[in-house]
N, C-alpha and C. Protein backbone atom coordinates (compact mmCIF):
# COMPACT_ATOMS: atom_id res chain seq x y z
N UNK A 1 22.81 -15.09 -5.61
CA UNK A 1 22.97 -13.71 -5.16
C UNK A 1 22.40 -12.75 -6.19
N UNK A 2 21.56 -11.43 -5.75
CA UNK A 2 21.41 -10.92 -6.63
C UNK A 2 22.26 -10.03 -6.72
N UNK A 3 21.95 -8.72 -7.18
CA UNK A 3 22.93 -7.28 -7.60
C UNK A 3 22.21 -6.45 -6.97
N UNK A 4 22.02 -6.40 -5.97
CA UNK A 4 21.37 -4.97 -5.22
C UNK A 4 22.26 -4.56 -4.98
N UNK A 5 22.76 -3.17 -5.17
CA UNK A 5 23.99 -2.40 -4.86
C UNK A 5 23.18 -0.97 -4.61
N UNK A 6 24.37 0.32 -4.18
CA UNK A 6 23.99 1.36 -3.46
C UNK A 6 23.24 1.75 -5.28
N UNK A 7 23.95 1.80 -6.04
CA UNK A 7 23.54 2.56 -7.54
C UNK A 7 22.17 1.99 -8.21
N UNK A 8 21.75 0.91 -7.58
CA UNK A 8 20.15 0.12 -8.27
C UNK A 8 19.48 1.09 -7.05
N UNK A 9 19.73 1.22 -5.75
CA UNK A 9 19.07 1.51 -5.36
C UNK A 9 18.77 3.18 -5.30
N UNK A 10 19.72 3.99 -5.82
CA UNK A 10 19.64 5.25 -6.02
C UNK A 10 18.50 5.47 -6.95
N UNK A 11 18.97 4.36 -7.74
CA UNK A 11 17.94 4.33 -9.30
C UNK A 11 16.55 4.47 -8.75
N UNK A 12 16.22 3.51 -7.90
CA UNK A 12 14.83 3.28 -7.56
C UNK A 12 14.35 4.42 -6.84
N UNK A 13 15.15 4.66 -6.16
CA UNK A 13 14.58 5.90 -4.99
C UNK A 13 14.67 7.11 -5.99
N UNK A 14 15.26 7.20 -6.97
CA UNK A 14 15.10 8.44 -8.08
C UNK A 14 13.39 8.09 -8.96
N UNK A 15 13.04 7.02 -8.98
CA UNK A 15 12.09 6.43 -9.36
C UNK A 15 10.82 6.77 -8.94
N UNK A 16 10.82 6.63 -7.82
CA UNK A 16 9.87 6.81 -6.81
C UNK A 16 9.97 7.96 -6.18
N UNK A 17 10.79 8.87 -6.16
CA UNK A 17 11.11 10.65 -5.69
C UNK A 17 10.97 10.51 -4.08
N UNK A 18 11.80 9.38 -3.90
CA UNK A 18 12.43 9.47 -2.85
C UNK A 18 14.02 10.24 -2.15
N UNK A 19 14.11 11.09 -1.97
CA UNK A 19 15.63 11.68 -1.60
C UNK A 19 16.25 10.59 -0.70
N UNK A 20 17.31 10.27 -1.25
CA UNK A 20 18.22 9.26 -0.13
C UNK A 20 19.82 10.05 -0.41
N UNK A 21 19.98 9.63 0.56
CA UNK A 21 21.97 9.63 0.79
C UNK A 21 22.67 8.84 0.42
N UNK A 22 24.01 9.02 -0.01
CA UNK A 22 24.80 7.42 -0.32
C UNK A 22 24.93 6.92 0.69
N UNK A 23 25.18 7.31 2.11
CA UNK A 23 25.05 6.40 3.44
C UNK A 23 23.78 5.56 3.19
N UNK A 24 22.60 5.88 3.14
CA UNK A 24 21.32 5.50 2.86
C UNK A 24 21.16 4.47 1.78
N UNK A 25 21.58 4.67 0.43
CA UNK A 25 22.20 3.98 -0.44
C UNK A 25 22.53 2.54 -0.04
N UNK A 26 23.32 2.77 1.05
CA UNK A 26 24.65 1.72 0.91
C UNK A 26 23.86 0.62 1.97
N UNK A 27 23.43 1.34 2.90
CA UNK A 27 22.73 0.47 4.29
C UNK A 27 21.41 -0.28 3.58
N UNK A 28 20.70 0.37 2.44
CA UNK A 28 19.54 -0.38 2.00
C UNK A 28 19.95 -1.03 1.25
N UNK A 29 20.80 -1.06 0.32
CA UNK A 29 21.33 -2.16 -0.32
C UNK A 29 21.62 -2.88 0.44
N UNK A 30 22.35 -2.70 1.31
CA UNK A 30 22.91 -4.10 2.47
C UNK A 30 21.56 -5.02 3.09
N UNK A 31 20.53 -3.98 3.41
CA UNK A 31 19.34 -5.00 3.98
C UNK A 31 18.31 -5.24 3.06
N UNK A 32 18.27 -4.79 1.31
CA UNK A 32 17.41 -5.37 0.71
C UNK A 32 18.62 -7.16 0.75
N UNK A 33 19.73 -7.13 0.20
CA UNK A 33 20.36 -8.54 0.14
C UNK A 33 20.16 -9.53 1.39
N UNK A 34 20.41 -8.60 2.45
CA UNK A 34 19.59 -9.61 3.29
C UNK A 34 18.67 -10.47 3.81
N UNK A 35 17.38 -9.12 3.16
CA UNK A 35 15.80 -9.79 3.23
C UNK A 35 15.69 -10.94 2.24
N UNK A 36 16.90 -10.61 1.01
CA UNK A 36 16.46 -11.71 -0.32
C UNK A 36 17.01 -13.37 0.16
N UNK A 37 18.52 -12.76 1.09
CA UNK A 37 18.73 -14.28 1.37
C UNK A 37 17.97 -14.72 2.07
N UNK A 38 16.92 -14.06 3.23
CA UNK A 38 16.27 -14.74 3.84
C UNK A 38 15.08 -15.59 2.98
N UNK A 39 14.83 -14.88 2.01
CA UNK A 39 13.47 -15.47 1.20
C UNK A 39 14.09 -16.79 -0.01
N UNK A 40 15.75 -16.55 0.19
CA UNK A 40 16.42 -17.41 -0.43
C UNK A 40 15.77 -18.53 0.33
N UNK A 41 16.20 -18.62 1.44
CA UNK A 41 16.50 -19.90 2.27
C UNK A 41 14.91 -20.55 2.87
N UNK A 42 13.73 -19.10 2.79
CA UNK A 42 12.37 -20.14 2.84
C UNK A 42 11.87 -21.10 1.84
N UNK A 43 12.52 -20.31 0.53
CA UNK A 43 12.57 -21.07 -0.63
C UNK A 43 12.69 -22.42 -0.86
N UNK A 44 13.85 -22.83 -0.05
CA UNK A 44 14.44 -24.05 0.07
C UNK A 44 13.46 -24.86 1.36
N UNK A 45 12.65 -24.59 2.16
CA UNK A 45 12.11 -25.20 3.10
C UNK A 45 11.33 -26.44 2.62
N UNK A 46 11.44 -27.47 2.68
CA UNK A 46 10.34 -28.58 2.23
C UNK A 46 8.69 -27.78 2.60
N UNK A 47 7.90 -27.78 1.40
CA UNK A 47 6.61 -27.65 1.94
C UNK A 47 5.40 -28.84 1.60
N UNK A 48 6.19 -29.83 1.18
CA UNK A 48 5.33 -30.39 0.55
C UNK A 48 4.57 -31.02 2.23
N UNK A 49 3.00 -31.77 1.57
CA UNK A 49 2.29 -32.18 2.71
C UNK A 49 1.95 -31.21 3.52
N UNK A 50 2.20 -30.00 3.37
CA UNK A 50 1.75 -28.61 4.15
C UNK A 50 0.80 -28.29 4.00
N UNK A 51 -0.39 -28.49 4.50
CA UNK A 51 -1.55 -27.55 3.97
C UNK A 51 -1.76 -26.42 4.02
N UNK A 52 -2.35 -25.43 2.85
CA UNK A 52 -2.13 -24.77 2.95
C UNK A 52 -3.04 -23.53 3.80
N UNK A 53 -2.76 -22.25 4.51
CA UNK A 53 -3.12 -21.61 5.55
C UNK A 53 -4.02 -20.64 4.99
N UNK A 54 -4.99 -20.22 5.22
CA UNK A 54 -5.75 -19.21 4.57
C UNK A 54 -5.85 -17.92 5.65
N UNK A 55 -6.44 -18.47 6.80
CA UNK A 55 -6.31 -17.68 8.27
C UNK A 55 -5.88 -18.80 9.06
N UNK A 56 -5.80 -17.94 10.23
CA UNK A 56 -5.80 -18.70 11.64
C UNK A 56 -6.46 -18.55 12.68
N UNK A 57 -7.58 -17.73 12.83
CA UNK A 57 -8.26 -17.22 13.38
C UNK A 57 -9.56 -17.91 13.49
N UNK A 58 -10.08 -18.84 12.77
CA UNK A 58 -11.24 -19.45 13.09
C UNK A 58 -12.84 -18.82 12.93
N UNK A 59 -12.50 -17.56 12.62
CA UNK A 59 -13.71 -16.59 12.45
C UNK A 59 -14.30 -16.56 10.91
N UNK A 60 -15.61 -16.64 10.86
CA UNK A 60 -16.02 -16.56 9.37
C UNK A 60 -15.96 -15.32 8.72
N UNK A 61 -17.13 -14.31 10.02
CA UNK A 61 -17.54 -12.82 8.60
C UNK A 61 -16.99 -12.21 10.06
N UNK A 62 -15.89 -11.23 10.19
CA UNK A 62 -15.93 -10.23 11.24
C UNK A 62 -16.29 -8.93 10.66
N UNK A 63 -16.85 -8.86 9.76
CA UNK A 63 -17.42 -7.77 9.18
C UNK A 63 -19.01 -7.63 8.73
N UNK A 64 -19.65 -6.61 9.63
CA UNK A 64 -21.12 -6.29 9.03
C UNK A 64 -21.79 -6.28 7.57
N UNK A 65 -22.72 -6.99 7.40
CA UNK A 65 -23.77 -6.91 6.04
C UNK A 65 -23.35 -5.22 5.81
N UNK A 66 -23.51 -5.01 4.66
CA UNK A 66 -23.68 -3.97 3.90
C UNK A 66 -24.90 -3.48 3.67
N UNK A 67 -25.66 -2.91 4.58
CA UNK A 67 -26.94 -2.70 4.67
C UNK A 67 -27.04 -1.00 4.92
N UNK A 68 -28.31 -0.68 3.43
CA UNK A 68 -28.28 0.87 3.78
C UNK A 68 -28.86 1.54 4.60
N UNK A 69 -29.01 2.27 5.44
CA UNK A 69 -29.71 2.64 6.98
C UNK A 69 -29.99 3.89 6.36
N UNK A 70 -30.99 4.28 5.77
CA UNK A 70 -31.59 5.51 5.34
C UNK A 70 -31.43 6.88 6.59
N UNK A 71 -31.87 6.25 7.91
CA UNK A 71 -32.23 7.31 8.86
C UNK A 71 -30.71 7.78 9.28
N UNK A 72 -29.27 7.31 8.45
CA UNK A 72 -28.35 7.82 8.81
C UNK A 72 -27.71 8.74 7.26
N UNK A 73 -27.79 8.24 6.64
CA UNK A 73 -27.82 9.08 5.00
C UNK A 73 -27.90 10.59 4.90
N UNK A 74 -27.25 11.04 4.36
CA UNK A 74 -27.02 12.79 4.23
C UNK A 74 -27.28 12.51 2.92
N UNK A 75 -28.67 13.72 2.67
CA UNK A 75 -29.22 14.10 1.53
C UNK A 75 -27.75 14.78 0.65
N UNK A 76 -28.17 15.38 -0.83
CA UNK A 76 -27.37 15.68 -1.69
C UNK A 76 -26.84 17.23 -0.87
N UNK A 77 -27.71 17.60 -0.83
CA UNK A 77 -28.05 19.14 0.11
C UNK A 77 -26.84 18.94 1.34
N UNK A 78 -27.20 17.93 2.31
CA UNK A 78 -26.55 18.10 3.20
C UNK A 78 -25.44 18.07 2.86
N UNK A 79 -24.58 16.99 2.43
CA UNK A 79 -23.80 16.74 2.40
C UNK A 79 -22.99 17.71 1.21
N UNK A 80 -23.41 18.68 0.40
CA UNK A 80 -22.75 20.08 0.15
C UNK A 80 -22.56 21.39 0.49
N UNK A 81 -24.02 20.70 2.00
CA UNK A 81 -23.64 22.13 2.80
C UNK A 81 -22.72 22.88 3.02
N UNK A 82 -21.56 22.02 3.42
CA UNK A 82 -20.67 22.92 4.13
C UNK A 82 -18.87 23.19 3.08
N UNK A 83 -19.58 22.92 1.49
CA UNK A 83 -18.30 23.01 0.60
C UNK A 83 -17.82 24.04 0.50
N UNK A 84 -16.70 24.35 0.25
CA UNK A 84 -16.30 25.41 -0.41
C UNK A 84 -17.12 26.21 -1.53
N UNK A 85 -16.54 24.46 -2.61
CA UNK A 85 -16.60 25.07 -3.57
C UNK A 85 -17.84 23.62 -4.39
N UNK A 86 -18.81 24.14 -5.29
CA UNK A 86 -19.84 23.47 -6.25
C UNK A 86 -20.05 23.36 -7.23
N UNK A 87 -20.51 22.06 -8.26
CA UNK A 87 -20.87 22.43 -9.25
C UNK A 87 -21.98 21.78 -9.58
N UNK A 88 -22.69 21.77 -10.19
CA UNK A 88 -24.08 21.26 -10.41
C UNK A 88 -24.17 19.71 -9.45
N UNK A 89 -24.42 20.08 -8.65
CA UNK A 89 -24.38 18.76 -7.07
C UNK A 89 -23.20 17.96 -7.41
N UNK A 90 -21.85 18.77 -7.57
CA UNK A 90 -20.52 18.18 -6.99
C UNK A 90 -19.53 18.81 -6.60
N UNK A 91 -18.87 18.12 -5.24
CA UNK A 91 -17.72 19.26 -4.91
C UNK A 91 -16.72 19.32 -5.78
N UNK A 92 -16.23 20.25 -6.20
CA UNK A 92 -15.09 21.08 -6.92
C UNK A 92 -13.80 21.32 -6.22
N UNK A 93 -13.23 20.56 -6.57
CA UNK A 93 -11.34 20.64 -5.30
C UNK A 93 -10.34 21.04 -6.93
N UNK A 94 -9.29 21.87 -5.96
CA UNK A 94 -8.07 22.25 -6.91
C UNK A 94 -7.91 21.17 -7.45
N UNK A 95 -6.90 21.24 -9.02
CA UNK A 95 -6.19 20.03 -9.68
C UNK A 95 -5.21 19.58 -9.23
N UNK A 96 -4.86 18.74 -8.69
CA UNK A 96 -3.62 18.40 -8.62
C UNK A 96 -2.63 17.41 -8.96
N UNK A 97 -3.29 16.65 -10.13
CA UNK A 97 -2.50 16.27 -11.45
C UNK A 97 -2.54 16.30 -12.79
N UNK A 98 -0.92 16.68 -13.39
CA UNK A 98 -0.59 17.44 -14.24
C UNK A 98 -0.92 16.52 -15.25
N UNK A 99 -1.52 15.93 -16.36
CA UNK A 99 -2.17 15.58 -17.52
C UNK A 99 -2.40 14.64 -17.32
């Protein structure tokens, strides 16, 4: 068993600047212990002789070559046409993290 309780999990959600409730608290503690016994008990599953699964799908590449198509490409120009804001050929966005 582990120790997931409402107070680890306040911790975390203070962690992560998540706002929770002690109702909230109490119910996620209850279903993180749950998810763990479940991963308790795959734990225990014999796997040996299992091979192991990579996909299941049977497909090699479902994804296109990476090939550059010039006649679709937006020059430097274009693609600052329509900024706000520039600086020597780059867009310029507010800061929005602190150091």
């Amino acid at each position: 068993m582990s120790n997931i309780n409402p107070k680890l999990v306040k911790h975390i959600a203070k962690l992560a600047n998540i706002p929770i409730s002690e109702s909230e608290s109490k119910n996620l503690s209850e279903a993180f212990e749950e998810t763990l016994q479940v991963v308790d008990q795959l734990q225990q599953v014999d796997t040996k002789g299992v091979e192991t699964t990579h996909q299941v799908t049977g497909l090699k590449n479902v994804l296109r070559e990476d090939v550059v198509i010039e006649e679709e490409m937006f020059s430097q120009e274009e693609a600052l046409a329509n900024a706000n804001n520039t600086h020597q050929g780059y867009f310029v966005v507010p800061k929005i993290l602190e150091k």
